[in-house]
PDB file of N, CA and C in Angstrom:
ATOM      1  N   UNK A   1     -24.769-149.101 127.726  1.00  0.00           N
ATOM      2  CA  UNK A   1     -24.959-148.593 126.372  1.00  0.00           C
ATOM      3  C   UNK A   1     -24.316-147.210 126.273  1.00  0.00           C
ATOM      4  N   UNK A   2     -23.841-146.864 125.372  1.00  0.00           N
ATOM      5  CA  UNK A   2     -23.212-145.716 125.064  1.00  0.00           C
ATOM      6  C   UNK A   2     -23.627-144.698 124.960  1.00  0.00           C
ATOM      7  N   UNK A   3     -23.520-143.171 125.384  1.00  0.00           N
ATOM      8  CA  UNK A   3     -24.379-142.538 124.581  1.00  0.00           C
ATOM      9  C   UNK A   3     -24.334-142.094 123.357  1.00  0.00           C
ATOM     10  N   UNK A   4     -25.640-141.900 122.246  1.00  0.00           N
ATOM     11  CA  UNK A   4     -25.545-141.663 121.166  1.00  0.00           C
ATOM     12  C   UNK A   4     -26.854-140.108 120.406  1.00  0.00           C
ATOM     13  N   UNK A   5     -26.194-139.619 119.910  1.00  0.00           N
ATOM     14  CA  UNK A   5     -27.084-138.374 119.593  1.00  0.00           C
ATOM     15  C   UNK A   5     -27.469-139.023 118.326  1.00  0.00           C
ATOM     16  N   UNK A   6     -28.959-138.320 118.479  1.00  0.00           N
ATOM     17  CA  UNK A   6     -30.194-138.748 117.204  1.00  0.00           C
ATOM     18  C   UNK A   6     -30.391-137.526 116.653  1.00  0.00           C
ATOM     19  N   UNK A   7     -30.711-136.944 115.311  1.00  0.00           N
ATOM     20  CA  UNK A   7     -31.510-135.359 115.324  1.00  0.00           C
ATOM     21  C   UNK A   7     -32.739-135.938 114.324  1.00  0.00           C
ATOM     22  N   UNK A   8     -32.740-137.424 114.279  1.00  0.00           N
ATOM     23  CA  UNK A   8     -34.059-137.640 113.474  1.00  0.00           C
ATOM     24  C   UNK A   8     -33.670-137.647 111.587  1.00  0.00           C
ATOM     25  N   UNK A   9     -32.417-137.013 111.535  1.00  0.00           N
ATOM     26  CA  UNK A   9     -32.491-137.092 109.948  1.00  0.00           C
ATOM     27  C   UNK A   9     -31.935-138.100 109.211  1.00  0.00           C
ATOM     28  N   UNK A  10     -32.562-138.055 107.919  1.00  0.00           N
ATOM     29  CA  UNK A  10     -32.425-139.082 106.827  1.00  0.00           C
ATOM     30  C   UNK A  10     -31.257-139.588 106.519  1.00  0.00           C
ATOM     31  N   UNK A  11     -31.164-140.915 106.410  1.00  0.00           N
ATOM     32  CA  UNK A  11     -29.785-141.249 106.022  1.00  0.00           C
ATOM     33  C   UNK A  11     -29.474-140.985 104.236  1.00  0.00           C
ATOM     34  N   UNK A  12     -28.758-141.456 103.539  1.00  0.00           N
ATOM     35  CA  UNK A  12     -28.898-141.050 102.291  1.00  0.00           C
ATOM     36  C   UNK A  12     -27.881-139.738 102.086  1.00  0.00           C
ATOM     37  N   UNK A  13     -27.907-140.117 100.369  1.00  0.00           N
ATOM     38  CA  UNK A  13     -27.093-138.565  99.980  1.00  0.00           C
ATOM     39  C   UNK A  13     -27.917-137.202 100.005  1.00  0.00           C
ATOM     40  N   UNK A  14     -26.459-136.217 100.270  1.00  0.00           N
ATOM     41  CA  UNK A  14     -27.137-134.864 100.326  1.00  0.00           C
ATOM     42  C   UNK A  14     -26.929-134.210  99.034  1.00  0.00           C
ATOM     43  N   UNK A  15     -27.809-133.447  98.552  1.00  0.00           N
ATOM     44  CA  UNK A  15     -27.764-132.766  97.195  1.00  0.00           C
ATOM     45  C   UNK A  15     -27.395-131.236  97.838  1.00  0.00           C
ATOM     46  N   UNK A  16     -26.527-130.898  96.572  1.00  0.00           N
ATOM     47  CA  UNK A  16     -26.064-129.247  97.294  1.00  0.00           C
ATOM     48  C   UNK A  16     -27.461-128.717  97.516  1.00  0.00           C
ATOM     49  N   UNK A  17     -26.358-127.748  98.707  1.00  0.00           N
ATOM     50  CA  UNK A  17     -27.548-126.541  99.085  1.00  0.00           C
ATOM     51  C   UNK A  17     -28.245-125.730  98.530  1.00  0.00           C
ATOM     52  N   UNK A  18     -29.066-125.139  98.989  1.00  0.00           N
ATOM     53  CA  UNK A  18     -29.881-123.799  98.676  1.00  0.00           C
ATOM     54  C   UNK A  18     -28.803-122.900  98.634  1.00  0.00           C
ATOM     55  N   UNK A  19     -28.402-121.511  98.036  1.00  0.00           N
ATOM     56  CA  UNK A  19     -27.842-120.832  98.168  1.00  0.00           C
ATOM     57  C   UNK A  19     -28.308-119.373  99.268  1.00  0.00           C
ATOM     58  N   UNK A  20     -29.972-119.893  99.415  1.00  0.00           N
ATOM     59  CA  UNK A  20     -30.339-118.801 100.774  1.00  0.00           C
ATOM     60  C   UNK A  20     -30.103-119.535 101.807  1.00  0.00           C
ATOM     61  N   UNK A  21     -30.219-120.846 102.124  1.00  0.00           N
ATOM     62  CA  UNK A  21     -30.009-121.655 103.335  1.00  0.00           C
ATOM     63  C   UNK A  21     -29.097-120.972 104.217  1.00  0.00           C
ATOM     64  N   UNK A  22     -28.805-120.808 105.245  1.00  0.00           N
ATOM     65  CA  UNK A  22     -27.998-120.095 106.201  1.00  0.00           C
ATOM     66  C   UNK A  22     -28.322-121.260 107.709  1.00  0.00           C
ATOM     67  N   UNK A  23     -27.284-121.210 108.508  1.00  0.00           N
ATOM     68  CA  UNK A  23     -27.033-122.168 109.550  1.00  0.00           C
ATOM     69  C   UNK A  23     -25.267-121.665 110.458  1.00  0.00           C
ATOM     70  N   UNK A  24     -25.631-121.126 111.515  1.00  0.00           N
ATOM     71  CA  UNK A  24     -24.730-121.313 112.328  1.00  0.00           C
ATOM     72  C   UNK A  24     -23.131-121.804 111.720  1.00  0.00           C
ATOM     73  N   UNK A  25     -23.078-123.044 111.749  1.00  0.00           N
ATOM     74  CA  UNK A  25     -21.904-123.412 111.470  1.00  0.00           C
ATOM     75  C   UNK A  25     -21.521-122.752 110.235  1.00  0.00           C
ATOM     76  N   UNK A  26     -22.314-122.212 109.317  1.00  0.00           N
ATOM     77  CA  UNK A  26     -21.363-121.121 108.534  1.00  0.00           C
ATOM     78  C   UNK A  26     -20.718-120.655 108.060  1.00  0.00           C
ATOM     79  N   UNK A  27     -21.218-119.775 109.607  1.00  0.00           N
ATOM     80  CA  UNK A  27     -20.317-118.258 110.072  1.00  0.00           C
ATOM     81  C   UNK A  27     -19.177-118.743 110.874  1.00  0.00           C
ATOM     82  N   UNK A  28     -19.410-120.051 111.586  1.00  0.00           N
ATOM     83  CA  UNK A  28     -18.306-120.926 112.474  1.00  0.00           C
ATOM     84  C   UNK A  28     -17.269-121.224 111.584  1.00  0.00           C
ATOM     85  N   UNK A  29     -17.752-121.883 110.779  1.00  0.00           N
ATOM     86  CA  UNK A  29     -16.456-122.325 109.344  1.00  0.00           C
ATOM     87  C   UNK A  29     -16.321-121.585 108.410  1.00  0.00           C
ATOM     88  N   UNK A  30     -16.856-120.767 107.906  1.00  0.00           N
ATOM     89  CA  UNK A  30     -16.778-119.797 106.144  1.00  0.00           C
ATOM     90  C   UNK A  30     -16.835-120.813 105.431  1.00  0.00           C
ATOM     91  N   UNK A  31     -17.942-121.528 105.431  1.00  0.00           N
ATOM     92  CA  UNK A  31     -17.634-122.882 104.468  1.00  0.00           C
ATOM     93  C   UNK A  31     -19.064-123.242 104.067  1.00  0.00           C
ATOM     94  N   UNK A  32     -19.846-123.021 103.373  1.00  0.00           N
ATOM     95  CA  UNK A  32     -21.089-124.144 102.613  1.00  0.00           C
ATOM     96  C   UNK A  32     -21.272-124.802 102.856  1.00  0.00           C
ATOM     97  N   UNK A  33     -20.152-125.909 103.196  1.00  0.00           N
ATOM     98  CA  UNK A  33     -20.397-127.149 103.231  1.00  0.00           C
ATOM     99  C   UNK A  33     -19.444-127.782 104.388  1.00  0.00           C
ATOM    100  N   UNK A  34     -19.906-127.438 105.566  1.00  0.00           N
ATOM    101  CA  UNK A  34     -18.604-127.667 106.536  1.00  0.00           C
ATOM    102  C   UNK A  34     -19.089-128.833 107.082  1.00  0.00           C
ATOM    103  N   UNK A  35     -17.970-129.643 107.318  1.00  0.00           N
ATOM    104  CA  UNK A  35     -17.716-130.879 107.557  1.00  0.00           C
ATOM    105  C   UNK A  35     -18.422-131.130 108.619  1.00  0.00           C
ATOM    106  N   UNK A  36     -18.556-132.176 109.304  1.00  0.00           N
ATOM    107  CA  UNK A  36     -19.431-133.106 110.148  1.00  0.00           C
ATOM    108  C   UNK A  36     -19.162-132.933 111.423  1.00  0.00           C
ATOM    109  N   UNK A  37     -17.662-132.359 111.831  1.00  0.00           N
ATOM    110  CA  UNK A  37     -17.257-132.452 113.049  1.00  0.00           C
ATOM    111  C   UNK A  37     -17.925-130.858 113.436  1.00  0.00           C
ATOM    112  N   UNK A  38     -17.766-130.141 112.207  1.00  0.00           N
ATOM    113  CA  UNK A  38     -18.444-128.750 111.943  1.00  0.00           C
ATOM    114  C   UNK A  38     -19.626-128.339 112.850  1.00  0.00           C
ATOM    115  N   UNK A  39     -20.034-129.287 111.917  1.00  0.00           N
ATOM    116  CA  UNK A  39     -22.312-129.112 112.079  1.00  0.00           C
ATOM    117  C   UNK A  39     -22.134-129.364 113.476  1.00  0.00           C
ATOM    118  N   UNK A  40     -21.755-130.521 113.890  1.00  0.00           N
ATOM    119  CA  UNK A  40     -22.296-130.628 115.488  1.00  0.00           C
ATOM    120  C   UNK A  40     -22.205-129.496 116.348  1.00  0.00           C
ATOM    121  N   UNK A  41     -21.224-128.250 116.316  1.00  0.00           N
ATOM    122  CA  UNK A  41     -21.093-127.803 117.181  1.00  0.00           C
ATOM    123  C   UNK A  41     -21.786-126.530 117.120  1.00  0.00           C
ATOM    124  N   UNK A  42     -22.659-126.661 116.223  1.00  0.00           N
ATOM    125  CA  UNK A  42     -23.752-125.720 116.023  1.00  0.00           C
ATOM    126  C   UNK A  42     -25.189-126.485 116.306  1.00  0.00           C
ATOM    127  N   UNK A  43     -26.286-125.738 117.040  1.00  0.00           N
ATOM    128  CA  UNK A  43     -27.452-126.203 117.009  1.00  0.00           C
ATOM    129  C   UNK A  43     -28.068-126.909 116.222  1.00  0.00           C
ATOM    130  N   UNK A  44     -27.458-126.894 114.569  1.00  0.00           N
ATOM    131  CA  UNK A  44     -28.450-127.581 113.546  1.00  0.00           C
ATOM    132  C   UNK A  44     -29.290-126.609 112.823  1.00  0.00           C
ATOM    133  N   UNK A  45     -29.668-125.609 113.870  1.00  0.00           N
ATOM    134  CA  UNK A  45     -31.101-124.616 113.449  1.00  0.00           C
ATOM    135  C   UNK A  45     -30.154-124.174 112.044  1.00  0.00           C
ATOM    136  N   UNK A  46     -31.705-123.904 111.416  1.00  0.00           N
ATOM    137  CA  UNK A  46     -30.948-123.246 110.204  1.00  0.00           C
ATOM    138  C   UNK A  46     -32.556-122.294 109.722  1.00  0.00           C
ATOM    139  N   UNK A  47     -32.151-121.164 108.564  1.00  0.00           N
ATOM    140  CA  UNK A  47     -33.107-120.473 108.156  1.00  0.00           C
ATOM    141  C   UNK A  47     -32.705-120.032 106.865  1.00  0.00           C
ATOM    142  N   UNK A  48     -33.697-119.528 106.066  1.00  0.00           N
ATOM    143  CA  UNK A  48     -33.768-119.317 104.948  1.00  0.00           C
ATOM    144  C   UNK A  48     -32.945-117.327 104.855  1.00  0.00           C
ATOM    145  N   UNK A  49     -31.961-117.292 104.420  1.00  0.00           N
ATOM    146  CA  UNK A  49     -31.550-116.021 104.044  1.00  0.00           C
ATOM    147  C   UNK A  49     -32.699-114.921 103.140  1.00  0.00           C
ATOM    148  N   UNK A  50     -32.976-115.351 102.488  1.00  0.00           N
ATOM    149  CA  UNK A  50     -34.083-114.891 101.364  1.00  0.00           C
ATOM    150  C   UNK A  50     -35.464-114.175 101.988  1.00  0.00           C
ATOM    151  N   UNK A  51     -35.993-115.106 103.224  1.00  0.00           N
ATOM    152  CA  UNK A  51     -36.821-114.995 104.204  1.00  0.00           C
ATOM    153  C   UNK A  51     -36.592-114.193 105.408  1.00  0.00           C
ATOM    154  N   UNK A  52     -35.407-114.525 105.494  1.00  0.00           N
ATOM    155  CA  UNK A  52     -34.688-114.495 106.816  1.00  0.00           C
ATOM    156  C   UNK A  52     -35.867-114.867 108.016  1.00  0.00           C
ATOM    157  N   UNK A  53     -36.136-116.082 108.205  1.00  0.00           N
ATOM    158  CA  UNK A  53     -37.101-116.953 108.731  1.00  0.00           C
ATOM    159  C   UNK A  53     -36.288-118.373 109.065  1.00  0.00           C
ATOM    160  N   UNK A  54     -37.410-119.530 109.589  1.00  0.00           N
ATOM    161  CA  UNK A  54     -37.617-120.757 109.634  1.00  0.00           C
ATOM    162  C   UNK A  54     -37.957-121.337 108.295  1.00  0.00           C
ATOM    163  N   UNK A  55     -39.358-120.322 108.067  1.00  0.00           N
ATOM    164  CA  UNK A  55     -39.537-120.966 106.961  1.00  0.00           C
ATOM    165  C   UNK A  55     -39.702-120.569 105.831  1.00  0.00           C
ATOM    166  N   UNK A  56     -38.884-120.670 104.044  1.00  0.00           N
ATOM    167  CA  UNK A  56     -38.672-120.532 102.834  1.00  0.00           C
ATOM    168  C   UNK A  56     -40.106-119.608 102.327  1.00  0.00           C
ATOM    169  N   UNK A  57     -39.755-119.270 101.057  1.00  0.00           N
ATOM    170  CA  UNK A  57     -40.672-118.431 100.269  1.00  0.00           C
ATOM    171  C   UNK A  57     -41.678-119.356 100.110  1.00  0.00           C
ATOM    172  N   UNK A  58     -41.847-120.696 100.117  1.00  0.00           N
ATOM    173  CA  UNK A  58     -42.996-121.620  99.913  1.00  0.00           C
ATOM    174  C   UNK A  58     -43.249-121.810 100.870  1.00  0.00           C
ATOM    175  N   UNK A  59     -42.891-121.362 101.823  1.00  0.00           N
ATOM    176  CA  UNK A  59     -43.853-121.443 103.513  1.00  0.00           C
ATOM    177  C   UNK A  59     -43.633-122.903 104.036  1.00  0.00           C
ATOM    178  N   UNK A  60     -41.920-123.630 103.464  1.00  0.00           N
ATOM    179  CA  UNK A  60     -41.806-125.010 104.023  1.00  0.00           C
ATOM    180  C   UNK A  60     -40.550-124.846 105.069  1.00  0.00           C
ATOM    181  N   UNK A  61     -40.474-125.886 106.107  1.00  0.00           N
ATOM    182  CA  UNK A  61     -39.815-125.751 106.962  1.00  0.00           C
ATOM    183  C   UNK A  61     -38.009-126.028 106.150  1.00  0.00           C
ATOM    184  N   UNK A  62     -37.140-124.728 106.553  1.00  0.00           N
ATOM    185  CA  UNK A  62     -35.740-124.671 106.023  1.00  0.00           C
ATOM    186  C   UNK A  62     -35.255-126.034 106.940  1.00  0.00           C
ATOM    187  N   UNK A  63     -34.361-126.741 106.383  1.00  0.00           N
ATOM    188  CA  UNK A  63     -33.695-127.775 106.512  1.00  0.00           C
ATOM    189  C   UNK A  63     -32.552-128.258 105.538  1.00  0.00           C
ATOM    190  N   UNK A  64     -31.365-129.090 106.370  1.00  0.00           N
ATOM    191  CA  UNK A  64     -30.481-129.267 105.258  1.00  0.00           C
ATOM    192  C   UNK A  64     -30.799-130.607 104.130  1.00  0.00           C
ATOM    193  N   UNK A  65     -31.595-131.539 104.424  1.00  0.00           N
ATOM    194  CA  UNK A  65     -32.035-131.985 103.832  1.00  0.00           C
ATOM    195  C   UNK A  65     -32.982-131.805 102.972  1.00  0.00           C
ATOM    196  N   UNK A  66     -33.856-130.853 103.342  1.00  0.00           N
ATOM    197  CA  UNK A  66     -35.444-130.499 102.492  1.00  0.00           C
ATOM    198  C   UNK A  66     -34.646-129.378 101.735  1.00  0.00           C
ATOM    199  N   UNK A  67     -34.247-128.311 101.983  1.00  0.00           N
ATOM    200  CA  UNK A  67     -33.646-127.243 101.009  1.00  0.00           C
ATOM    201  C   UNK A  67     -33.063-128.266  99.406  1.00  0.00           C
ATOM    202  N   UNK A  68     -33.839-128.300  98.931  1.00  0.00           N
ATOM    203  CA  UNK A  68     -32.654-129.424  97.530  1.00  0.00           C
ATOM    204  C   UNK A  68     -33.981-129.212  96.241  1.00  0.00           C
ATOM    205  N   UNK A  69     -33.200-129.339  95.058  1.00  0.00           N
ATOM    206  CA  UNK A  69     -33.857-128.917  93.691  1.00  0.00           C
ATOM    207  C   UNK A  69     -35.500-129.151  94.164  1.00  0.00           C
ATOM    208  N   UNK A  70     -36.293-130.258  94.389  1.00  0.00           N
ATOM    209  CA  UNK A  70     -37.453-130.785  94.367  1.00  0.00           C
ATOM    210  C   UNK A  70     -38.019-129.660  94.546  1.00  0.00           C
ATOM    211  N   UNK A  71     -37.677-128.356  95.524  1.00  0.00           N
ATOM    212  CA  UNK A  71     -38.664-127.082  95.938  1.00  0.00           C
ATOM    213  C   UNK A  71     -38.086-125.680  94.786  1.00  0.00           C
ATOM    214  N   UNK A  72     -39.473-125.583  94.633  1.00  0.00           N
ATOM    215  CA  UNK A  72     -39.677-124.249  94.077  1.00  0.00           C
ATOM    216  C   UNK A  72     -38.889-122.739  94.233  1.00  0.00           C
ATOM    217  N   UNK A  73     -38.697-122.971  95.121  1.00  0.00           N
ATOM    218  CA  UNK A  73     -37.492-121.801  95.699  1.00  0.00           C
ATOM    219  C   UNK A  73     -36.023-121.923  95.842  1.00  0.00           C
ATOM    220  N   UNK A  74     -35.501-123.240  95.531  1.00  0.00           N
ATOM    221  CA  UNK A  74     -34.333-123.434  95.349  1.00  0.00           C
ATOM    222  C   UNK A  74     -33.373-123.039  94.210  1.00  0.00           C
ATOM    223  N   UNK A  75     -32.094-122.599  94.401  1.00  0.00           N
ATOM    224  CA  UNK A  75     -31.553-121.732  93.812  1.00  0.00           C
ATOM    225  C   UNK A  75     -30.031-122.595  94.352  1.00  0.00           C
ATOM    226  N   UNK A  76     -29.416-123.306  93.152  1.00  0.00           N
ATOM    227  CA  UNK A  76     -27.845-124.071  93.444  1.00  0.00           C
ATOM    228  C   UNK A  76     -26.712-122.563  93.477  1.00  0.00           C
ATOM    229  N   UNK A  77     -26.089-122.843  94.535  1.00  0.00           N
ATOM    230  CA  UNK A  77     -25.233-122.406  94.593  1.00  0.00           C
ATOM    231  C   UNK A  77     -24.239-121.991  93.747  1.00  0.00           C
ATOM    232  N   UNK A  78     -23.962-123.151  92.596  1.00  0.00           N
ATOM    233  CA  UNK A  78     -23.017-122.759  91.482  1.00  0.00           C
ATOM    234  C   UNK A  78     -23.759-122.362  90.122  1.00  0.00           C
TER     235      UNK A  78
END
């Protein structure tokens, strides 16, 4: 069997980011939204700019999936 990396997240579309969201790849790319080959070569970890934490002004865990309109503290980029 091959090996294959898991990080547990949702399949499905992504809705733009948070504009506090902050993550490694970044500062690696200068990019918002950096591509896939991108993300991997960063930990994943990510934190709330706003906070500068783990976790957001609503005390929920920052993520690139969970950061999206549904939370109270979200703020679109454009």
């Amino acid at each position: 069997m091959p090996y294959s990396r898991s990080f547990g997240e949702q399949a499905g579309p992504i809705q733009p980011i948070c504009r506090h969201m902050r993550s490694k790849a970044i500062y690696v790319t200068g990019k918002m939204e950096p591509s896939a080959e991108m993300v991997d070569m960063g930990s994943g970890h990510c934190w709330c700019n706003h906070t500068q934490h783990i976790l957001g002004p609503d005390s929920e865990l920052v993520e690139r999936r969970a950061c999206n309109s549904s939370r109270d503290c979200y703020e679109s980029v454009l």
